[in-house]
N, C-alpha and C. Protein backbone atom coordinates (compact mmCIF):
# COMPACT_ATOMS: atom_id res chain seq x y z
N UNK A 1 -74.66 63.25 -57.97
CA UNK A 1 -73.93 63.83 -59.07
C UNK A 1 -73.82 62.85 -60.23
N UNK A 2 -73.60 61.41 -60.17
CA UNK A 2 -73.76 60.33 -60.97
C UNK A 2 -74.95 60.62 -61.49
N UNK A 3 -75.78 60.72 -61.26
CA UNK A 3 -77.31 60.52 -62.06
C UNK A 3 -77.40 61.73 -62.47
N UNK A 4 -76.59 62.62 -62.19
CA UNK A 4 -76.86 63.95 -62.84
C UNK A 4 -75.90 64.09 -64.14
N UNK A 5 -74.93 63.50 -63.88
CA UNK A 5 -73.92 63.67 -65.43
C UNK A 5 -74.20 62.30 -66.28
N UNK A 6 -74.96 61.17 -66.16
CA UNK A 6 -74.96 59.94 -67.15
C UNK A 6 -76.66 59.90 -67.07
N UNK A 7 -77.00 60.20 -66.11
CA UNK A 7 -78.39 60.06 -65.91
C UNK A 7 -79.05 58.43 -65.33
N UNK A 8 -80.08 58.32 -64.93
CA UNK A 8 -80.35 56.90 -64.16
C UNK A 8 -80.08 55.41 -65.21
N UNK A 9 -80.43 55.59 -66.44
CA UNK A 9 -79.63 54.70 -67.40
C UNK A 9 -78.66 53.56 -67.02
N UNK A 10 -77.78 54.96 -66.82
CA UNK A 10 -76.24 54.38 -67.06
C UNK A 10 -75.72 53.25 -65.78
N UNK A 11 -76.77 53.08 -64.94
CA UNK A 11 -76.78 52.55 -63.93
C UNK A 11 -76.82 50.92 -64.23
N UNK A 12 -77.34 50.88 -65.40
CA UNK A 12 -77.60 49.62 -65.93
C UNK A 12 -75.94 48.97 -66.72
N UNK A 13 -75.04 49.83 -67.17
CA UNK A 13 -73.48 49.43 -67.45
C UNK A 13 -72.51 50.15 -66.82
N UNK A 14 -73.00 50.73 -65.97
CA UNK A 14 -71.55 51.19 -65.19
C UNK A 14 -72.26 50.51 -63.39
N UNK A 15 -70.76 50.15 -62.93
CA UNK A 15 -71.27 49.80 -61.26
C UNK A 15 -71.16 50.78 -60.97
N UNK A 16 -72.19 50.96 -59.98
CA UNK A 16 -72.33 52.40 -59.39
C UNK A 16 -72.52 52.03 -57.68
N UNK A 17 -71.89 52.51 -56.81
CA UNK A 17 -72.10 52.60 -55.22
C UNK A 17 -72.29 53.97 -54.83
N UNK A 18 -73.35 54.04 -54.06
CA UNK A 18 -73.93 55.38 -53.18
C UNK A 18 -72.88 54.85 -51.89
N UNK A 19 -72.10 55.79 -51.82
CA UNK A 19 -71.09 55.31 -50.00
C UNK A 19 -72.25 56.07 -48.96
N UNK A 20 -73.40 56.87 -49.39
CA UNK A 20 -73.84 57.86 -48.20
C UNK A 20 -75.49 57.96 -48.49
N UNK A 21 -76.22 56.62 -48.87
CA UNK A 21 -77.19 56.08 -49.05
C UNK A 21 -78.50 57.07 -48.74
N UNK A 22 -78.46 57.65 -47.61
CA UNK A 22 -79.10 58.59 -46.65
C UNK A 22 -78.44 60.19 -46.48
N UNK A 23 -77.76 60.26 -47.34
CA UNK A 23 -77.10 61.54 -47.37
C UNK A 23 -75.93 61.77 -46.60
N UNK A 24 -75.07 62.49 -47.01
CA UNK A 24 -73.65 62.84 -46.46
C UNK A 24 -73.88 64.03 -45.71
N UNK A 25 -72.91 63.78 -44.55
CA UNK A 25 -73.61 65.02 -43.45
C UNK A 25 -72.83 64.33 -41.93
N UNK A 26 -72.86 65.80 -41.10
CA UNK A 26 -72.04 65.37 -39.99
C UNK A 26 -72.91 63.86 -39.25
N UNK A 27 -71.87 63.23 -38.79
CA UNK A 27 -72.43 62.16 -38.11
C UNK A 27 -73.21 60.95 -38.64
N UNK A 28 -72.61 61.17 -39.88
CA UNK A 28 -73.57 60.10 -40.56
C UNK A 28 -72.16 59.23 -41.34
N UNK A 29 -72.18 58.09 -41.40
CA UNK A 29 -71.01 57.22 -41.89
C UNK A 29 -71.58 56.99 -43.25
N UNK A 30 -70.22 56.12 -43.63
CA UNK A 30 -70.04 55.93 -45.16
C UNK A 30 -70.83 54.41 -45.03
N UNK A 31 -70.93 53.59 -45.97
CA UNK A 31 -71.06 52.39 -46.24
C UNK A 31 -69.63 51.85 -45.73
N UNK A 32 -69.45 50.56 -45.62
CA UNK A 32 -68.46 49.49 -45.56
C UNK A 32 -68.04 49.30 -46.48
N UNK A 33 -68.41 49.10 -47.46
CA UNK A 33 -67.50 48.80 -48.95
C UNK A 33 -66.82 50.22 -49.08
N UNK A 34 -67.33 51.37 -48.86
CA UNK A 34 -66.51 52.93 -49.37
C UNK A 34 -65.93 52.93 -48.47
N UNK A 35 -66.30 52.77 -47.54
CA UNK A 35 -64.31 52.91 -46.11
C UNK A 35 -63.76 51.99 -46.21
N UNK A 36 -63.91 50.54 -46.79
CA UNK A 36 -62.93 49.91 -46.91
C UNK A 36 -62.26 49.89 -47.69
N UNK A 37 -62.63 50.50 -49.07
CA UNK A 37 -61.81 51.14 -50.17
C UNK A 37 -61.03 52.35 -50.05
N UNK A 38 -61.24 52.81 -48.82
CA UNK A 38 -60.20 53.84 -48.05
C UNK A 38 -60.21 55.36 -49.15
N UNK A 39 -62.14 55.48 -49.49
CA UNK A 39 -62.31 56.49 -50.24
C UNK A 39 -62.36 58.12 -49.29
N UNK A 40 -62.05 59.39 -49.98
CA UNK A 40 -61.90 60.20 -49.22
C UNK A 40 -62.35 61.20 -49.76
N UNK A 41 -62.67 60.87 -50.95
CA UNK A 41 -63.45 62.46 -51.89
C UNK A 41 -64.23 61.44 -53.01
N UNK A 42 -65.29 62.31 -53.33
CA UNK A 42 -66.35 62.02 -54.35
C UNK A 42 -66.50 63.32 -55.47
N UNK A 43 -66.55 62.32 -56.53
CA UNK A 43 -67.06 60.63 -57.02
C UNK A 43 -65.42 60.72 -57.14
N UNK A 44 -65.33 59.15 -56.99
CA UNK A 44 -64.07 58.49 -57.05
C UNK A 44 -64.53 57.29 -58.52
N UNK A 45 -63.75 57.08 -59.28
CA UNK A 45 -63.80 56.37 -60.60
C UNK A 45 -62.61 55.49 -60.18
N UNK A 46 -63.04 53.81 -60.61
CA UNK A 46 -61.74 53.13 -60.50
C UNK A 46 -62.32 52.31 -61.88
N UNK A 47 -61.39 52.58 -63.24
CA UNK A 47 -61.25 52.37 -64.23
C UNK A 47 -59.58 51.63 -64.74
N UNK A 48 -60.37 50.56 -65.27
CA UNK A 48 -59.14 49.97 -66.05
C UNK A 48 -58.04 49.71 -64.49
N UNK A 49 -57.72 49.71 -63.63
CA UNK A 49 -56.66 50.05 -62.41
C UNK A 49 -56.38 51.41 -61.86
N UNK A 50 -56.87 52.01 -62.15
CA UNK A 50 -56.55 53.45 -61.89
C UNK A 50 -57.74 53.77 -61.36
N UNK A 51 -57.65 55.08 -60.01
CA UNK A 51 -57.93 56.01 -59.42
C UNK A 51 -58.11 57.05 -59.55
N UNK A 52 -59.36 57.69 -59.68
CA UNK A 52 -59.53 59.10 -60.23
C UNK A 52 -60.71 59.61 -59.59
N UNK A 53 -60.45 60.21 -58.39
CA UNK A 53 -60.93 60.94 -57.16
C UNK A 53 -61.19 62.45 -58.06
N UNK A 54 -62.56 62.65 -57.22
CA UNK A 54 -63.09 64.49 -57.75
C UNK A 54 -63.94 64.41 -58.73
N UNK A 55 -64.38 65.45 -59.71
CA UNK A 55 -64.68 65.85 -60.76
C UNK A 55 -63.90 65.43 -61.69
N UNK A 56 -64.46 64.97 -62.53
CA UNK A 56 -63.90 64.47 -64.22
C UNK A 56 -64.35 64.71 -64.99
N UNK A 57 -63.45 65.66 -66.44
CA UNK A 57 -64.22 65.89 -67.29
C UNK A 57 -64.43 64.45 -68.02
N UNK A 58 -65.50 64.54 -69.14
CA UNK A 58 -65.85 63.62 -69.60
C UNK A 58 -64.62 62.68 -70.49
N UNK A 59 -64.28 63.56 -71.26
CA UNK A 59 -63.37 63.51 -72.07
C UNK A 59 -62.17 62.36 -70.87
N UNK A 60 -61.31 62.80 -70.11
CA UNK A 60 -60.73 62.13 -68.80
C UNK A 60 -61.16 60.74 -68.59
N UNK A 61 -62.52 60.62 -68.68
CA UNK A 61 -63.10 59.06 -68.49
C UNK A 61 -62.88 58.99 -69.52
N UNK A 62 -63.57 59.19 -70.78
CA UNK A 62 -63.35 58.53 -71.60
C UNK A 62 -61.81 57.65 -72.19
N UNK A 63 -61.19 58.36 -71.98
CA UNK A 63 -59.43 58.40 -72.48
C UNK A 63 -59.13 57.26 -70.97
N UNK A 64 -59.58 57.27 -70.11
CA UNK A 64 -59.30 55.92 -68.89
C UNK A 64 -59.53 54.58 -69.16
N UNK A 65 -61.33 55.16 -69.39
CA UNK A 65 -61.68 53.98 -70.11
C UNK A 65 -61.78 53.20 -71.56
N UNK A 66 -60.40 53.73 -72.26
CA UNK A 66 -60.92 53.87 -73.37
C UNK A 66 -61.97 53.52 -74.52
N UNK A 67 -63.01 54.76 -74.04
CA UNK A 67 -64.28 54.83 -74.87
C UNK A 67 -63.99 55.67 -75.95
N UNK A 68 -64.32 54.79 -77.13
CA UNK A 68 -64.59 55.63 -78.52
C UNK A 68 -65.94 55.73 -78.99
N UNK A 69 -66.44 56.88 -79.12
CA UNK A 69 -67.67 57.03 -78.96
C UNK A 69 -67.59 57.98 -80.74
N UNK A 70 -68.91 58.24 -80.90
CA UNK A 70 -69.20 59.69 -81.40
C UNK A 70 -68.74 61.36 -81.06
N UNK A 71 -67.53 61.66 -82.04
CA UNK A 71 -67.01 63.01 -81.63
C UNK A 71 -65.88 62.34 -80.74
N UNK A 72 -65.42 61.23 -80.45
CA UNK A 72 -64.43 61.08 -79.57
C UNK A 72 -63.19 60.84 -80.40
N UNK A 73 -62.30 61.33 -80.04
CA UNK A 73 -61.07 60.71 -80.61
C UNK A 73 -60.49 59.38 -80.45
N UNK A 74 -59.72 58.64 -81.18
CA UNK A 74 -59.12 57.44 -80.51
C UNK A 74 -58.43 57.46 -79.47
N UNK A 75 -58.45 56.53 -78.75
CA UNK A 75 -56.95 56.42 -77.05
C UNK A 75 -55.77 56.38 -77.71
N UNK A 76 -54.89 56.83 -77.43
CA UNK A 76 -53.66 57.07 -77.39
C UNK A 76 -53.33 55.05 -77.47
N UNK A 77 -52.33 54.43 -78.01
CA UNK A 77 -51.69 52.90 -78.13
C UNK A 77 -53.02 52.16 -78.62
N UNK A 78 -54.54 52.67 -79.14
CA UNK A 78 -55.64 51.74 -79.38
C UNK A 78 -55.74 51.89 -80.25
N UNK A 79 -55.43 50.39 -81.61
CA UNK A 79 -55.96 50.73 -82.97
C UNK A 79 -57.25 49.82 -82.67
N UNK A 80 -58.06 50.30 -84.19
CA UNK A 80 -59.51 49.81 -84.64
C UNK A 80 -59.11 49.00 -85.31
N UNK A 81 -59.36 47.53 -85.30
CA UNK A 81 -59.45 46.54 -86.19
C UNK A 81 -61.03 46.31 -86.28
């Protein structure tokens, strides 16, 4: 789903972990780093300190992380110097 909403790119500035390398499916485990992060739904985003398990609209990341992009509004407490 990552490579489907940023595309393979984005792989190059965002960390990205596959927890299910070989596919998710009965009987098949997570990675060690994703159970030890005590993850339980995908995609899970950990931005800025925060947790944000499921589907995200874009807009949602952006405003987490605050990205000001093109068409984006400013974050809420972030001025532009």
């Amino acid at each position: 789903m990552f490579m489907q909403m940023f595309g393979h790119e984005a792989t190059k500035i965002l960390d990205y972990v596959e927890c299910f390398p070989n596919g998710a499916g009965k009987g098949k485990k997570m990675t060690a780093e994703c159970a030890a992060a005590g993850l339980e739904g995908f995609p899970t985003w950990f931005i800025n300190g925060k947790i944000l398990s499921g589907d995200q609209e874009l807009e949602v990341l952006a405003e987490a992380s605050g990205f000001v992009g093109e068409g984006t509004e400013q974050p809420k407490g972030i001025s532009q110097n």
